[in-house]
Every structure is written in C-alpha cells, then in structure tokens.
N, C-alpha and C. Protein backbone atom coordinates (compact mmCIF):
# COMPACT_ATOMS: atom_id res chain seq x y z
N UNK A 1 7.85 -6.43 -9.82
CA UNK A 1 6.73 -5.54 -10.03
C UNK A 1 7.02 -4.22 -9.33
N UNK A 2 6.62 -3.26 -9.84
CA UNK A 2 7.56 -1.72 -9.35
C UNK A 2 6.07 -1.31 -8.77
N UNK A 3 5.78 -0.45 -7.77
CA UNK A 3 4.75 0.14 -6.91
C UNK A 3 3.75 0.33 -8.05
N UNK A 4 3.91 1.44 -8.84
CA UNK A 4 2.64 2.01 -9.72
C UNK A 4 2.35 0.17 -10.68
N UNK A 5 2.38 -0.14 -11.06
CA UNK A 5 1.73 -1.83 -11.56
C UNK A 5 1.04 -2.40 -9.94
N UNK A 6 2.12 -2.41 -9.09
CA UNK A 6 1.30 -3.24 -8.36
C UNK A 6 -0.05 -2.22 -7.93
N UNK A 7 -0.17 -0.94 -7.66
CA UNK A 7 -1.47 -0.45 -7.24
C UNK A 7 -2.20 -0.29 -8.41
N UNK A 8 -1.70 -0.56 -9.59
CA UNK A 8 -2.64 -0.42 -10.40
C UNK A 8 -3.65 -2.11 -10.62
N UNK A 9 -2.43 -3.09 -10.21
CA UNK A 9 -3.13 -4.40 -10.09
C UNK A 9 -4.38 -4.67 -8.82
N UNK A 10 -3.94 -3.69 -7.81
CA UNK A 10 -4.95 -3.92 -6.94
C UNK A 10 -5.85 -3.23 -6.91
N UNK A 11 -6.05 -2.13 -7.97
CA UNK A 11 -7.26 -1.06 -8.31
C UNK A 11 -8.63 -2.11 -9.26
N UNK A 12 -7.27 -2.63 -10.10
CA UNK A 12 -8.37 -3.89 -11.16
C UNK A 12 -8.63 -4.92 -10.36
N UNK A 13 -8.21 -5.34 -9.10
CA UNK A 13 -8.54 -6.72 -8.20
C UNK A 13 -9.56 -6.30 -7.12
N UNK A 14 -9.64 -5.60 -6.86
CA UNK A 14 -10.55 -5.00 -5.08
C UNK A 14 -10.88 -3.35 -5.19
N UNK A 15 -10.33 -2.83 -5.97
CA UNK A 15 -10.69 -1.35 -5.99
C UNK A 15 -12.28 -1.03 -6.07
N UNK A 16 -12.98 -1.27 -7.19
CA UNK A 16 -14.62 -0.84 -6.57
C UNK A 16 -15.27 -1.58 -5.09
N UNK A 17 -15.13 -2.74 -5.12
CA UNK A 17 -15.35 -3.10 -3.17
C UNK A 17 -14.67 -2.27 -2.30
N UNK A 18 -13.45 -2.04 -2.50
CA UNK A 18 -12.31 -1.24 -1.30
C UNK A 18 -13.38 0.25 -1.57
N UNK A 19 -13.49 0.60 -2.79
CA UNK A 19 -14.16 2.19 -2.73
C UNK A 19 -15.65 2.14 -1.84
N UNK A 20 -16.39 1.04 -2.51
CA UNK A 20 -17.79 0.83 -1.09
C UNK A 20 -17.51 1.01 0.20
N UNK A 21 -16.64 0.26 0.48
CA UNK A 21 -16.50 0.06 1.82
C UNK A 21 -15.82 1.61 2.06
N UNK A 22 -14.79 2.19 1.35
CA UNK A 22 -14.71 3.60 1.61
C UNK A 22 -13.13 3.62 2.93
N UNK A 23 -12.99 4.92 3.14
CA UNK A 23 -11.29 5.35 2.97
C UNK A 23 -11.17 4.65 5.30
N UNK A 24 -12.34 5.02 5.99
CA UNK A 24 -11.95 4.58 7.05
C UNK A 24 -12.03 3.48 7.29
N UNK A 25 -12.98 2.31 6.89
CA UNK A 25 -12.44 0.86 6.90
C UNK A 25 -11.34 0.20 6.27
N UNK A 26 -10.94 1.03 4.79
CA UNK A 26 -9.69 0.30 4.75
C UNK A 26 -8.39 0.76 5.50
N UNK A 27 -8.78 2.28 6.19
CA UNK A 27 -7.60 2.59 7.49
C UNK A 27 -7.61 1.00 8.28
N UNK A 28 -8.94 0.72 9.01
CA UNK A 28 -8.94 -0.36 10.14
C UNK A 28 -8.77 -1.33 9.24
N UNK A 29 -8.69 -1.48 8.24
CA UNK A 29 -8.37 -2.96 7.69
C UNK A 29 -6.44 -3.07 7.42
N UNK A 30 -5.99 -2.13 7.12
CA UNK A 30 -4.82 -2.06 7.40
C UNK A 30 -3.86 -1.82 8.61
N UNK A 31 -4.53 -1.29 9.42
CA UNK A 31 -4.00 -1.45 10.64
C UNK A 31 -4.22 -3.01 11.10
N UNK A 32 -5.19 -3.13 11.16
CA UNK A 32 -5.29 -4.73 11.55
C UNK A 32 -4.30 -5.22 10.41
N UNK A 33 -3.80 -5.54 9.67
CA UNK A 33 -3.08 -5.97 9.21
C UNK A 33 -1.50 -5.60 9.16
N UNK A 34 -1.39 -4.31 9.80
CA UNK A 34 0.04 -4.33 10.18
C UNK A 34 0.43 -4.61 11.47
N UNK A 35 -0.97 -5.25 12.64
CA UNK A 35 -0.71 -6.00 13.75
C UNK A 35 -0.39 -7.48 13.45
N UNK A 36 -1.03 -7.51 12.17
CA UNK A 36 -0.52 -9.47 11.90
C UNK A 36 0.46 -9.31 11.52
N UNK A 37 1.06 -8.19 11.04
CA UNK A 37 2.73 -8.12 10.48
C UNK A 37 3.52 -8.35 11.80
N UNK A 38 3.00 -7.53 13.20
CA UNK A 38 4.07 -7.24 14.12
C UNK A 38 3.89 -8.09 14.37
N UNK A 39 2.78 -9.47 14.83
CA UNK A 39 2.97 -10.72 15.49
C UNK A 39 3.65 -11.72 14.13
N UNK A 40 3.74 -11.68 13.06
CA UNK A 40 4.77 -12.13 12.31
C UNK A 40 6.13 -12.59 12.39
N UNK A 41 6.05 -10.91 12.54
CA UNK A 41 7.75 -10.51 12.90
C UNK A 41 8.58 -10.75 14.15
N UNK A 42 7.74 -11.17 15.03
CA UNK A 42 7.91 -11.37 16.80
C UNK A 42 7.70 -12.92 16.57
N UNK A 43 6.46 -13.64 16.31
CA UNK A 43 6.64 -15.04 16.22
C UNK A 43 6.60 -15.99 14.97
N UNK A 44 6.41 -15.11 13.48
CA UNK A 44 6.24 -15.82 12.44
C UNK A 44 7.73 -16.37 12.22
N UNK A 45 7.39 -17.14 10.63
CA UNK A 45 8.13 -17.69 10.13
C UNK A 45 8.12 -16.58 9.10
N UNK A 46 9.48 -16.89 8.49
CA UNK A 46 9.88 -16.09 7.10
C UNK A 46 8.91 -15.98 5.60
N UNK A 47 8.00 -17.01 5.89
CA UNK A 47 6.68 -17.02 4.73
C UNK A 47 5.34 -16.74 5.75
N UNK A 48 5.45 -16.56 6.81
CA UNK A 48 4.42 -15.64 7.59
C UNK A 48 4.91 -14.14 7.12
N UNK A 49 5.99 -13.58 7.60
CA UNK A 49 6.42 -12.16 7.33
C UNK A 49 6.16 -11.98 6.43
N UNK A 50 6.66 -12.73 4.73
CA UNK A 50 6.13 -12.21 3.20
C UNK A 50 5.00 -12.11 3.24
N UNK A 51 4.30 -13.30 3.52
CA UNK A 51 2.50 -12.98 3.64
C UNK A 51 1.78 -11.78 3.87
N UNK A 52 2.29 -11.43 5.41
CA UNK A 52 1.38 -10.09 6.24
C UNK A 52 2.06 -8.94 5.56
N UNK A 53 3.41 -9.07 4.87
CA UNK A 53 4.17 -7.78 4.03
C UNK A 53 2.92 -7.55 2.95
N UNK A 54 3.06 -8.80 2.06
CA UNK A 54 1.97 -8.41 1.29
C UNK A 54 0.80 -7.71 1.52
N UNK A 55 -0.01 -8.31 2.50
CA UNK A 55 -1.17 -7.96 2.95
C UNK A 55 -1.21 -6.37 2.98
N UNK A 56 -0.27 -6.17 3.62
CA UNK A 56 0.01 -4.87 4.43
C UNK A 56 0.31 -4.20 3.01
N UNK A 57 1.36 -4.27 2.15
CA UNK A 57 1.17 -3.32 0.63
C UNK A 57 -0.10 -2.80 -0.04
N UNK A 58 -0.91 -4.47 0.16
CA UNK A 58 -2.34 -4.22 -0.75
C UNK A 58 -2.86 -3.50 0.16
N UNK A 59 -2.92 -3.64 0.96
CA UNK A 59 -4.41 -2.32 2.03
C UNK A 59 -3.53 -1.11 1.65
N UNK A 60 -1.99 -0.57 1.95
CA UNK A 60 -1.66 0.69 1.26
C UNK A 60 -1.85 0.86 0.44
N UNK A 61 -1.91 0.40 -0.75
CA UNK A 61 -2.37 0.46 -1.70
C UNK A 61 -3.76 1.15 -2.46
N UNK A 62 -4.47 0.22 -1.92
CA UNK A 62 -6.39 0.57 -2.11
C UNK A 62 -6.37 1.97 -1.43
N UNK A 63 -5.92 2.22 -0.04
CA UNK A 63 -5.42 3.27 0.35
C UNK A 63 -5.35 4.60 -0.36
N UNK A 64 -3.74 4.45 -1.21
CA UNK A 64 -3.41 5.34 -1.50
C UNK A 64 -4.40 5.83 -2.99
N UNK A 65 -4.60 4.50 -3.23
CA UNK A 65 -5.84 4.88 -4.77
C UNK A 65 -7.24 5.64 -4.15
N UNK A 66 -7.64 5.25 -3.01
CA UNK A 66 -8.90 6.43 -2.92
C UNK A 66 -8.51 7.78 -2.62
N UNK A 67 -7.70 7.71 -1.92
CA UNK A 67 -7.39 8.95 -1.80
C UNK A 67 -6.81 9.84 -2.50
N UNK A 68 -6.45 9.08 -4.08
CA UNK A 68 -6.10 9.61 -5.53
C UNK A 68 -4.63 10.18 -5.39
N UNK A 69 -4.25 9.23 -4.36
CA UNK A 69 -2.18 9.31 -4.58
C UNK A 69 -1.77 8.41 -5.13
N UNK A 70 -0.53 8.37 -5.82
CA UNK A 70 0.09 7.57 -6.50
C UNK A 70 1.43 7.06 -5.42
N UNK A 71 1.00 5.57 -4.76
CA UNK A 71 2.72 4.82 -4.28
C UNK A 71 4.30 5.56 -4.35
N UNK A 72 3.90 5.26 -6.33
CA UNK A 72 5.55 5.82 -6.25
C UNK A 72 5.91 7.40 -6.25
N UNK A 73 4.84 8.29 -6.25
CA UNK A 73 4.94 9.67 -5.79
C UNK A 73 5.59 9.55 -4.42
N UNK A 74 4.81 9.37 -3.38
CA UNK A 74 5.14 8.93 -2.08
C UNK A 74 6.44 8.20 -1.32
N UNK A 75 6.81 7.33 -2.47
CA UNK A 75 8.12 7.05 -2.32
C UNK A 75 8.80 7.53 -2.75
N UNK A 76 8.84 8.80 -3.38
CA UNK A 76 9.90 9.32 -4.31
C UNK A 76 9.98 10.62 -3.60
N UNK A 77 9.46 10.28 -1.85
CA UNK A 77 9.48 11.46 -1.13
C UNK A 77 11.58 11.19 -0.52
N UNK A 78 11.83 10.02 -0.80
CA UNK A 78 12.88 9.34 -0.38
C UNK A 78 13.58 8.82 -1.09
N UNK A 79 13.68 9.68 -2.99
CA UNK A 79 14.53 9.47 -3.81
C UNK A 79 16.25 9.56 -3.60
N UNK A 80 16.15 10.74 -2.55
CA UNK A 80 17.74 11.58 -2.54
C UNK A 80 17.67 11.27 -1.09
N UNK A 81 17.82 10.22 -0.67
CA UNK A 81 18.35 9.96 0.61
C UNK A 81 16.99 10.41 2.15
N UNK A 82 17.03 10.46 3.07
CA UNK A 82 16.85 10.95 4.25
C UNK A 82 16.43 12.59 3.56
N UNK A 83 14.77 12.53 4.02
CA UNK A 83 14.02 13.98 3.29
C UNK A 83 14.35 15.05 4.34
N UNK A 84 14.35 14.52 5.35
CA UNK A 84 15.11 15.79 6.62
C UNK A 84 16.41 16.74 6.39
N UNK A 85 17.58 15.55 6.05
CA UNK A 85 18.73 15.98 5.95
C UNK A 85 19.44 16.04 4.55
N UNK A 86 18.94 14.92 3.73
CA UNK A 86 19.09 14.53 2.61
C UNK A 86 20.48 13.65 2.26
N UNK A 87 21.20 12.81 3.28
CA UNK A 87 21.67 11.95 3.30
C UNK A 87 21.23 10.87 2.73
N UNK A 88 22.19 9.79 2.72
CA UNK A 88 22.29 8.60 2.47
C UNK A 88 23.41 7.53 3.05
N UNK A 89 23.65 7.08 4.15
CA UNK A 89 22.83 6.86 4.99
C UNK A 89 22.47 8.36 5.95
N UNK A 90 21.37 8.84 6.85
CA UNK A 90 20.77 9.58 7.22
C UNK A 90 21.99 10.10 8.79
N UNK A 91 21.86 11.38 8.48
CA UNK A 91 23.15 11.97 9.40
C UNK A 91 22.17 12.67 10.36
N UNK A 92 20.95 12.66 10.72
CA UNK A 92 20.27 13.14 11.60
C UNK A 92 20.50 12.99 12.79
C-alpha cells in the first residue's frame, strides 16, 4: 500500500471522528503513540514494533489530512536524496 491509499484509507476509517476531535488531540494522540513506539523499540518484540509503527502512521496520517497535506508530498521532500545536501547516502 503506497502513502496516498493508505491516508486515503484512514480518511474513510476515522477521518470525521479524528476531524471532531480536531488537529491538537490528534498531535497528543500521536505523540502518545510514538512513546509506545519508543518503549517497543527498547523492550518490544518485533510484532510489538509493527504494531506501534502502524499506530504511529495512522495518527500521521489523520494528521496530515486535517491539515490538508498530502503524505506523499511530504515524502517527496526526500525524493533526491538528503534535502540539505542532496546526497544519497547524506554527506552532511
């Protein structure tokens, strides 16, 4: 599944609730969820880490849809390597 499908899947799954609730709870709902990533990553298992990865996409996600950005815009800040220098790997 390539970024723009998956935020478009989570616009049709949670997007009008995520819009109620509005752009600073799903900040704190994703932060809290990229703390279950770091205790994952420090004491999970390898299907803990996919889990809180996920988690952590969908809150960017709902994210980036209220705030009317598109994922793969955002990643395509990092098409041509390192946006500083423009390497690949990054010579900074």
């Amino acid at each position: 599944m390539d970024l723009s499908d998956f935020q478009a899947l989570m616009r049709r799954t949670y997007g009008e609730r995520d819009r109620e609730r509005g752009v600073p709870a799903t900040v704190a709902w994703l932060v809290e969820e990229l703390g279950e990533l770091a205790q994952a990553v420090r004491k999970g298992t390898q299907e803990d880490q996919r889990h809180e990865l996920g988690d952590v996409l969908a809150w960017l996600a709902s994210l980036a849809d209220q705030l009317g950005l598109s994922l793969d815009d955002a990643a395509a800040r990092y098409a041509g390597g390192c946006p500083r220098c423009g390497r690949s790997p990054c010579t900074c």
